[in-house]
N, C-alpha and C. Protein backbone atom coordinates (compact mmCIF):
# COMPACT_ATOMS: atom_id res chain seq x y z
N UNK A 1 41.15 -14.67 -20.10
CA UNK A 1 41.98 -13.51 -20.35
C UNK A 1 41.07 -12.29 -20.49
N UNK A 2 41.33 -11.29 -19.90
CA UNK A 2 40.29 -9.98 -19.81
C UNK A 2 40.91 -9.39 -20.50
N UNK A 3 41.93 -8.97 -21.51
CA UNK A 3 41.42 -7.94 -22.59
C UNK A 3 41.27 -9.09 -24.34
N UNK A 4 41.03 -10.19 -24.16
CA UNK A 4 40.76 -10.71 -25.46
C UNK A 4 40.03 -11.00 -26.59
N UNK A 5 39.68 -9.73 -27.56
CA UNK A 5 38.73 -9.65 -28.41
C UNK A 5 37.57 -11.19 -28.26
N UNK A 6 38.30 -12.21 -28.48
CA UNK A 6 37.36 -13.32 -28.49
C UNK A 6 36.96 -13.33 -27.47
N UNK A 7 37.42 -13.68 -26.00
CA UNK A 7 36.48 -14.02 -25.01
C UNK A 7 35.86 -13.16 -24.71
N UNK A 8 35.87 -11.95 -25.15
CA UNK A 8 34.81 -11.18 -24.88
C UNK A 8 33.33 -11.06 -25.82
N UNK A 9 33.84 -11.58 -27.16
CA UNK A 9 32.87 -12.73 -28.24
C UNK A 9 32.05 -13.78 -27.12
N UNK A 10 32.56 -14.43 -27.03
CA UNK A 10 32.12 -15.88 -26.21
C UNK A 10 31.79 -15.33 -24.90
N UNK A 11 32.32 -14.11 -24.33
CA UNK A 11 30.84 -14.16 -23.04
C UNK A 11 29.93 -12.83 -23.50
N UNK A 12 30.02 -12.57 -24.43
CA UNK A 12 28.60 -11.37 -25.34
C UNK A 12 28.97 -10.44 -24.50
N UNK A 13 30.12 -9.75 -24.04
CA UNK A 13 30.58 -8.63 -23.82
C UNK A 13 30.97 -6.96 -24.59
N UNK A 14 31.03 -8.14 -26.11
CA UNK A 14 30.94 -7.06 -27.12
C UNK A 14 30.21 -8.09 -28.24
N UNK A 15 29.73 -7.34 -29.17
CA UNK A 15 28.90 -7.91 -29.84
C UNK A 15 29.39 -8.42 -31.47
N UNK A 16 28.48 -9.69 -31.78
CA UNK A 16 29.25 -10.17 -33.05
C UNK A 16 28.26 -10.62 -33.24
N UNK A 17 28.38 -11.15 -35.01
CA UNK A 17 27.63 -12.20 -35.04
C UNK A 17 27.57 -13.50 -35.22
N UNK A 18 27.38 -14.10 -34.04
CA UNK A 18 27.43 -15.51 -33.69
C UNK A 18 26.39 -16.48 -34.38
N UNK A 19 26.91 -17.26 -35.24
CA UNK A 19 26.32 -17.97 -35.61
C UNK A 19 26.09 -19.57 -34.78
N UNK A 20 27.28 -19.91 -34.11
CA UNK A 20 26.92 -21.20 -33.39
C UNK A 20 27.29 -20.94 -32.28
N UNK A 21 27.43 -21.50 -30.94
CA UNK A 21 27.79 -21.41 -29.36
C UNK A 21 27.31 -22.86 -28.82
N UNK A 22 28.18 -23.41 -28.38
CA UNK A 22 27.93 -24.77 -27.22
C UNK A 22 28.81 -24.63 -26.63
N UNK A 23 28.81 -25.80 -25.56
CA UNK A 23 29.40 -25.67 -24.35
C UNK A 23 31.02 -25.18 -24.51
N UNK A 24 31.59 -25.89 -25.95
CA UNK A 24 33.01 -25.84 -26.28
C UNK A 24 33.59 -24.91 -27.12
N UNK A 25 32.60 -24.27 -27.99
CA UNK A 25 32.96 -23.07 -29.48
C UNK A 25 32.21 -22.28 -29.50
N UNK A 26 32.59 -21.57 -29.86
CA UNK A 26 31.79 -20.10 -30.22
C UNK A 26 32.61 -19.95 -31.68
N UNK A 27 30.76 -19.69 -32.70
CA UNK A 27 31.29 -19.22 -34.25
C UNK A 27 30.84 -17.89 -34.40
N UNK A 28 31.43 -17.50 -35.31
CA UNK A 28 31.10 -15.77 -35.64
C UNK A 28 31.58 -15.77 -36.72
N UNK A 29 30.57 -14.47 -37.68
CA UNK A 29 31.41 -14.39 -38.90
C UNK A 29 32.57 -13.22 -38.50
N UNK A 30 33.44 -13.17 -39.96
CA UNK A 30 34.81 -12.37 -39.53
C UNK A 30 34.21 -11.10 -40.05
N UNK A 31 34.80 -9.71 -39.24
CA UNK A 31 34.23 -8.69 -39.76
C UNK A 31 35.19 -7.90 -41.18
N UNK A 32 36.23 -8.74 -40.63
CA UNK A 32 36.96 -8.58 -42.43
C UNK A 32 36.67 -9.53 -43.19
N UNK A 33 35.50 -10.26 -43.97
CA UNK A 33 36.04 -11.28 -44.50
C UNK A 33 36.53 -11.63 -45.74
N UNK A 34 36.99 -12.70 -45.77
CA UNK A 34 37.83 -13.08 -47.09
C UNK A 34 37.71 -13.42 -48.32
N UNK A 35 36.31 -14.32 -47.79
CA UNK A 35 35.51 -15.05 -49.12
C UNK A 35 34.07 -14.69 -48.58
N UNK A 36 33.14 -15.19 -49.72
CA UNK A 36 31.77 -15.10 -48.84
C UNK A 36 31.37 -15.56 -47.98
N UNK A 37 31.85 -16.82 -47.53
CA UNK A 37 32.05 -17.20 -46.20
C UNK A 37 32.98 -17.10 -45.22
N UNK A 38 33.00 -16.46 -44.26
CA UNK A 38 34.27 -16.38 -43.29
C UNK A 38 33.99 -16.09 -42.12
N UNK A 39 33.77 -17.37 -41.36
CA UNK A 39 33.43 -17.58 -40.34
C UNK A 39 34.89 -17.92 -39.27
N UNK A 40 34.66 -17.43 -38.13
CA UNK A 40 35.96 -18.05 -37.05
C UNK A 40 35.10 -18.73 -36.00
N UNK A 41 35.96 -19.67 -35.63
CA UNK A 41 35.24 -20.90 -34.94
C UNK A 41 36.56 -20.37 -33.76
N UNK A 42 36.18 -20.60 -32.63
CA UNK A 42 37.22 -20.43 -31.60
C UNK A 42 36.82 -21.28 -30.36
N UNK A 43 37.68 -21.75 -29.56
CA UNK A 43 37.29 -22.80 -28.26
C UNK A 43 36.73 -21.61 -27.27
N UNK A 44 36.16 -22.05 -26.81
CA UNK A 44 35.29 -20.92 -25.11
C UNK A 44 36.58 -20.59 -24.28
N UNK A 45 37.12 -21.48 -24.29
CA UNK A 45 38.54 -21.67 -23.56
C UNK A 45 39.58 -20.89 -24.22
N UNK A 46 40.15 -20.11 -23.27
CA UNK A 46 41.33 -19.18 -23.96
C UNK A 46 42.40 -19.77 -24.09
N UNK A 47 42.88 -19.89 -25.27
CA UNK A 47 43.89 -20.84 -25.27
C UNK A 47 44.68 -19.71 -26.80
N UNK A 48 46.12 -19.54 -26.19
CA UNK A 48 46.65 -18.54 -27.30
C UNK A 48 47.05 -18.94 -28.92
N UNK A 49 47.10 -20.19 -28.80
CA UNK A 49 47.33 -20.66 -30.14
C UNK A 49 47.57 -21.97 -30.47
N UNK A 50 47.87 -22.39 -31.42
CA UNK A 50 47.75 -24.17 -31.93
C UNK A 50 49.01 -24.55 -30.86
N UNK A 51 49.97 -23.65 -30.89
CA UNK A 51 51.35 -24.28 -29.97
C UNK A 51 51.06 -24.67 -28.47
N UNK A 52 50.09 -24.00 -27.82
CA UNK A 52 49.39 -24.28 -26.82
C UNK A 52 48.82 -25.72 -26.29
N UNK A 53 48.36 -26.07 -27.59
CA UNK A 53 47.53 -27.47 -27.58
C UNK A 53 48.35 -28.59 -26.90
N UNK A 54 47.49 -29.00 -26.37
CA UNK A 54 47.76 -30.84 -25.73
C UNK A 54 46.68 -31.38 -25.88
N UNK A 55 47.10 -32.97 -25.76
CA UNK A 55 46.40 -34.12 -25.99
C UNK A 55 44.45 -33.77 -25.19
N UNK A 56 44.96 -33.02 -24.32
CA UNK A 56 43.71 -32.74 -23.25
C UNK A 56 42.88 -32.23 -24.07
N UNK A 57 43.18 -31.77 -24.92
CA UNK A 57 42.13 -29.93 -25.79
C UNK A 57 41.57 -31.09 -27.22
N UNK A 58 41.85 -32.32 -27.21
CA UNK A 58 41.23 -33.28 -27.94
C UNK A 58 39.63 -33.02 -28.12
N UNK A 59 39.32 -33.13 -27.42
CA UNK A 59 37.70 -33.24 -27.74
C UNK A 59 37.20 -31.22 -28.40
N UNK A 60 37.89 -30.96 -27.65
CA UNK A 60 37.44 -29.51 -28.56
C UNK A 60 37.96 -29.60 -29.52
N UNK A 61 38.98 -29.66 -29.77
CA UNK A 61 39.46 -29.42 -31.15
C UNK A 61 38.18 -30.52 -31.99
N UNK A 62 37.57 -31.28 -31.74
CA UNK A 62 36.96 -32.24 -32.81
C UNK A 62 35.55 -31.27 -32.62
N UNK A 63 35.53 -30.53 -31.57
CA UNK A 63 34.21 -29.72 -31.42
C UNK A 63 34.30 -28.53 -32.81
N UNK A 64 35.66 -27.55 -32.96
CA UNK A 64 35.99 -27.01 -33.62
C UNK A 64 36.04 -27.27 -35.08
N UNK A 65 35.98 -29.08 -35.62
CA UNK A 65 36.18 -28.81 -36.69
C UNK A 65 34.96 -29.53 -36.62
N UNK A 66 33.87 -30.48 -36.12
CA UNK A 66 32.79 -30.67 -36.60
C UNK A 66 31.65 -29.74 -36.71
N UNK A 67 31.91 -28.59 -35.84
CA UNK A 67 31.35 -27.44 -36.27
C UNK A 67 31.54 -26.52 -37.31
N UNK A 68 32.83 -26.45 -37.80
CA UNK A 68 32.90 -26.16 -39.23
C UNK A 68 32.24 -26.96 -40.49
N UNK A 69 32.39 -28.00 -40.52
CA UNK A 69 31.50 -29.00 -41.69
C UNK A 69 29.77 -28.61 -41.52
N UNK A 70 29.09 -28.64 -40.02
CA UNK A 70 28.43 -28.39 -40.08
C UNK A 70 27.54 -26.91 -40.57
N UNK A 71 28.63 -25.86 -40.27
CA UNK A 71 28.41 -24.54 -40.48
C UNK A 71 28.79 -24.14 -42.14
N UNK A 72 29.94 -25.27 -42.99
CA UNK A 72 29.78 -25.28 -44.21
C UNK A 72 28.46 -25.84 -44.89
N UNK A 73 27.91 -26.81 -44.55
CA UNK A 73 26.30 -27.45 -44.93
C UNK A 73 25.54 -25.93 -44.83
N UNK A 74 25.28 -25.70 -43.70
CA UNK A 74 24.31 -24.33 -43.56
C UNK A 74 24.34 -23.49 -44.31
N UNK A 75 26.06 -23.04 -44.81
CA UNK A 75 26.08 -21.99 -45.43
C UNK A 75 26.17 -22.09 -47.00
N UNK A 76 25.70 -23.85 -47.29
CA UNK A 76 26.12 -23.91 -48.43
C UNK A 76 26.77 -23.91 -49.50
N UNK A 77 28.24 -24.48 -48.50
CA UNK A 77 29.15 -24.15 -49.29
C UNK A 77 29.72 -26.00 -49.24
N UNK A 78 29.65 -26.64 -48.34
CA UNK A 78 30.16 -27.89 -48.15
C UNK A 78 30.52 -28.86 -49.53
N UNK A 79 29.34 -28.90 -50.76
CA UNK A 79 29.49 -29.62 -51.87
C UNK A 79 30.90 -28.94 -52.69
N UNK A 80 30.46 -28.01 -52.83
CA UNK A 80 31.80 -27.36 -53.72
C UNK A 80 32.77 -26.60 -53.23
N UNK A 81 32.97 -26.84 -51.87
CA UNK A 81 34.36 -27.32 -51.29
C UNK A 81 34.71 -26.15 -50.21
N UNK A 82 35.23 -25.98 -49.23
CA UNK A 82 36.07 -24.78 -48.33
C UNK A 82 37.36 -24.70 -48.24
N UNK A 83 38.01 -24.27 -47.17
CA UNK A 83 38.91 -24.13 -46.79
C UNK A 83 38.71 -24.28 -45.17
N UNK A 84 39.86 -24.67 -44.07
CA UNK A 84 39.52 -24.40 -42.74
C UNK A 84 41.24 -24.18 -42.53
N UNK A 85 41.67 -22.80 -41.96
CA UNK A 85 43.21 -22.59 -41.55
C UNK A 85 43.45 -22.08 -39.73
N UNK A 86 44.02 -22.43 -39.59
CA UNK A 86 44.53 -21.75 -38.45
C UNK A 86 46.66 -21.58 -38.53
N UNK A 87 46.25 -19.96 -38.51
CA UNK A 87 47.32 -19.09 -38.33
C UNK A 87 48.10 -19.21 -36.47
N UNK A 88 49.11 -19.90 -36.94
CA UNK A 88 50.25 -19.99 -35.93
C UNK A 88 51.00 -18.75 -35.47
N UNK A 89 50.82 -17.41 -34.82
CA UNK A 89 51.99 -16.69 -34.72
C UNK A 89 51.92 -15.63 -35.56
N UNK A 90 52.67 -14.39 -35.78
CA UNK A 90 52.22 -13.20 -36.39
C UNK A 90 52.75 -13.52 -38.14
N UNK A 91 54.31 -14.04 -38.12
CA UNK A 91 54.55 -14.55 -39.51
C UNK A 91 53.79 -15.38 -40.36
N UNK A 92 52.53 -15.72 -39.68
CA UNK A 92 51.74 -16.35 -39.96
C UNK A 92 50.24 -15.73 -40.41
N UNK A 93 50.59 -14.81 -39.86
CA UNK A 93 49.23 -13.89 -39.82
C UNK A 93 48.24 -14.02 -38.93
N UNK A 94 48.49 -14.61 -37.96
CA UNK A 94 47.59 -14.39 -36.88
C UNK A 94 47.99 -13.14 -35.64
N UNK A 95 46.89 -12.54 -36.06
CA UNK A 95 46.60 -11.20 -35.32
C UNK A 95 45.70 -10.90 -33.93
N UNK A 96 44.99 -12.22 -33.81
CA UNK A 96 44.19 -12.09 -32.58
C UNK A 96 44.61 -13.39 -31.64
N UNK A 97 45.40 -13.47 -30.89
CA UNK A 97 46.23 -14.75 -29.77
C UNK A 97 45.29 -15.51 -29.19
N UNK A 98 43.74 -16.11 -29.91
CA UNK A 98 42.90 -16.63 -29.57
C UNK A 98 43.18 -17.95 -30.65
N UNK A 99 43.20 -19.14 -30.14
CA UNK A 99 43.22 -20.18 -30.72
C UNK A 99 42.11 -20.15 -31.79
N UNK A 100 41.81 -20.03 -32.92
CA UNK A 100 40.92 -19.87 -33.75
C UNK A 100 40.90 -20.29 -35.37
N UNK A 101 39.83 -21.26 -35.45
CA UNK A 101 39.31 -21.67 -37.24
C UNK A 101 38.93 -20.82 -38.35
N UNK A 102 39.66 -20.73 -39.15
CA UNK A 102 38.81 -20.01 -40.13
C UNK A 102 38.36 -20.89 -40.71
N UNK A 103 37.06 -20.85 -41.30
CA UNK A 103 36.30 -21.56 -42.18
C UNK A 103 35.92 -20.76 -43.67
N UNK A 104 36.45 -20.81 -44.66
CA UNK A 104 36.13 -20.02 -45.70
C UNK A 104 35.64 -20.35 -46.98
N UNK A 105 34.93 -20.18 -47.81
CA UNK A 105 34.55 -20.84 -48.99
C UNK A 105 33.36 -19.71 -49.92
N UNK A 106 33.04 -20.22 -50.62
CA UNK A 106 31.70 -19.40 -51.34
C UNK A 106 32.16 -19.18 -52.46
N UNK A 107 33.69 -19.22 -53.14
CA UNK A 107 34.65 -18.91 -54.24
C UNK A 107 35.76 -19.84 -54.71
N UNK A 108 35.68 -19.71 -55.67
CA UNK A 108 37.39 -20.30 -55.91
C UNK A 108 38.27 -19.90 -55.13
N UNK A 109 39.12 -20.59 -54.30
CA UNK A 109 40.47 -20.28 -53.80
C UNK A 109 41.58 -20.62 -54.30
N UNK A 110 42.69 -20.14 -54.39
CA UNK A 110 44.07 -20.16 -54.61
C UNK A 110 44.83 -20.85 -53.94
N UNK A 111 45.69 -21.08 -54.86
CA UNK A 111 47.10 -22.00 -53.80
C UNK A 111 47.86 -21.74 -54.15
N UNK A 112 48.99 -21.59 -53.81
CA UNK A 112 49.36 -21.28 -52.74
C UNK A 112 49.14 -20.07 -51.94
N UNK A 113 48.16 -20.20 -50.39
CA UNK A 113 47.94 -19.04 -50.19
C UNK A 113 48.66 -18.41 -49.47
N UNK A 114 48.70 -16.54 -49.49
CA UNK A 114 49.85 -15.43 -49.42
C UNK A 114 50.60 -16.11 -49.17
């Protein structure tokens, strides 16, 4: 998709900071973020949202969340715990139509969140 904030993340068209990239994800932290950690994990593959998904997008999706555990270890947050959400749709609060992880932690979080 050519105007989509992320894939233009994932081919370094505009600039972020990327913390991980393989063949299947691209991580970046969020430039709003939430907690002290707030990283978005997103597939390379444009894909608009979780409703999108099929059985096929299997192996990324396991790319997506073993890269979060791993990017919680790094950032030191893994022992005392995160969060990982993905926002379905605008009532949902997803604002960018890029299939995408948040990974968040570094604080106490709340529940029920907004």
């Amino acid at each position: 998709m050519t105007d989509c904030i992320f894939c233009k993340i994932v081919n370094k068209r505009i600039p972020a900071h990327i913390v991980h990239q393989d063949d299947a994800v691209t991580a970046f932290r969020d430039i709003n973020p939430q907690a002290p950690t707030h990283i978005l994990i997103v597939p390379n593959q444009h894909i608009g949202g979780a409703a999108q998904l099929t059985r096929d997008h299997g192996a990324m999706l396991a790319s997506l969340y073993t890269t979060a555990a791993r990017l919680a270890e790094t950032d030191g947050i893994a022992e005392s715990g995160y969060r990982l959400v993905i926002n379905e749709g605008p009532d949902a609060g997803q604002s960018v139509f890029h299939l995408h992880l948040h990974l968040l932690g570094g604080r106490r979080l709340g529940w029920p969140p907004g």
